[in-house]
Protein backbone atom coordinates (compact mmCIF):
# COMPACT_ATOMS: atom_id res chain seq x y z
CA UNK A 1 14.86 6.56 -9.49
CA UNK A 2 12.06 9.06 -10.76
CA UNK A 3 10.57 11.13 -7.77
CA UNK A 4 7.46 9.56 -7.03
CA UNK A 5 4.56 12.13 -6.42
CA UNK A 6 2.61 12.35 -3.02
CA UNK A 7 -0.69 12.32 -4.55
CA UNK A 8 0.63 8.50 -5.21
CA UNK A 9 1.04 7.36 -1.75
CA UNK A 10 -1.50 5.88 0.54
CA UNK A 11 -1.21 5.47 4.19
CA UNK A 12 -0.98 1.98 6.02
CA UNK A 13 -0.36 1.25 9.54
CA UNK A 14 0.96 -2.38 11.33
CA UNK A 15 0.21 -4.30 13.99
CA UNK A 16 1.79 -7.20 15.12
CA UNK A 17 1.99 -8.88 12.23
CA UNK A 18 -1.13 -7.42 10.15
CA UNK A 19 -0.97 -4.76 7.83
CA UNK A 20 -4.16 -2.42 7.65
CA UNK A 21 -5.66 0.26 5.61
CA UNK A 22 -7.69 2.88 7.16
CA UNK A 23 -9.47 3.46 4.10
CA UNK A 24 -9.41 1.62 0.21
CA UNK A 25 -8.50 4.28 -1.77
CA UNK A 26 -10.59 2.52 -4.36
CA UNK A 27 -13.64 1.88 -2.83
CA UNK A 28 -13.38 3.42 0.17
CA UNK A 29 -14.02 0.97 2.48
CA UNK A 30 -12.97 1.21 6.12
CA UNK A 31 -10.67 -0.58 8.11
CA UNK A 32 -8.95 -3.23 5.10
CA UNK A 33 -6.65 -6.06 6.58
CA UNK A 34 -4.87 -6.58 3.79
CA UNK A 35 -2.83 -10.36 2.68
CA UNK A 36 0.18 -8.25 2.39
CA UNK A 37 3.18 -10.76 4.43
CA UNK A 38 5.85 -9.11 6.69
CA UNK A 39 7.91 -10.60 3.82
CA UNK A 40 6.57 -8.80 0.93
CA UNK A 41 6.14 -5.21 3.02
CA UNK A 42 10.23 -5.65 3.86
CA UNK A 43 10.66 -6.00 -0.33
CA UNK A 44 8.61 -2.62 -0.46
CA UNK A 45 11.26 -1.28 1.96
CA UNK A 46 13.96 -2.17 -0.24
CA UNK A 47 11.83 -0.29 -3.23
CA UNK A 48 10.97 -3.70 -4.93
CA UNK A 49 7.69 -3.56 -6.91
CA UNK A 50 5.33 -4.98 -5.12
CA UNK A 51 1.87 -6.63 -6.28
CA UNK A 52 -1.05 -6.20 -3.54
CA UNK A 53 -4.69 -7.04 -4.08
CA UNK A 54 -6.89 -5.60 -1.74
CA UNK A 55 -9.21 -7.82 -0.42
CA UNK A 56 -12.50 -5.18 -0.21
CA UNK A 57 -12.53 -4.90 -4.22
CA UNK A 58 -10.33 -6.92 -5.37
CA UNK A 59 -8.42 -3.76 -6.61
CA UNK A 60 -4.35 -4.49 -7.62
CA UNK A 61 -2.31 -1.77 -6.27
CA UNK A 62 1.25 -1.61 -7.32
CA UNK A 63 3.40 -0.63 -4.35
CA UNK A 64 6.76 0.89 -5.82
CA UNK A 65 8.44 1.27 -2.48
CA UNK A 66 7.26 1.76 1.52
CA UNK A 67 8.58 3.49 4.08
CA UNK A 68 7.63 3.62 8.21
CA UNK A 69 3.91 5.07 7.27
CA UNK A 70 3.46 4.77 3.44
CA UNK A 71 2.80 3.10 0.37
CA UNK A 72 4.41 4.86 -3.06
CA UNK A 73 2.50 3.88 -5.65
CA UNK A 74 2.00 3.54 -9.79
CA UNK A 75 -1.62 5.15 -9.16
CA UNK A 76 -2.74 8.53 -8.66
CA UNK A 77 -4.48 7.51 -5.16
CA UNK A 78 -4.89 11.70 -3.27
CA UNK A 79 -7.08 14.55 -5.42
């Protein structure tokens, strides 16, 4: 697989069973619980493309793989 920059990754943390955003990297809203299911963040894990829609702007994000702390994206998400 193609080296995925860091400027595409986006950090997310977990608790319990809830997956958060500090910040949209969209629209830069604070504090995002996102839909995302413990299911679909263990595909991410196993670097299946993932689909997530962010519930702040309704923004898709592609999620290419995850790892303990972030999100490797399609978009350019860091400047």
């Amino acid at each position: 697989m193609k080296l995925i920059p860091f400027e595409n990754t986006w950090p997310y943390d977990k608790m319990m069973e809830d997956i958060y955003l500090h910040e949209c990297p969209y629209c830069h809203q604070h504090n995002v619980l996102t839909h995302m299911s413990e299911e679909d963040l263990e595909r991410a894990k196993e670097e299946i493309k993932t689909n997530m829609v962010l519930p702040c702007c309704h923004t898709k994000m592609i999620i290419l793989k995850a790892d303990e702390d972030y999100f490797w994206t399609t978009d350019h998400l860091r400047k």
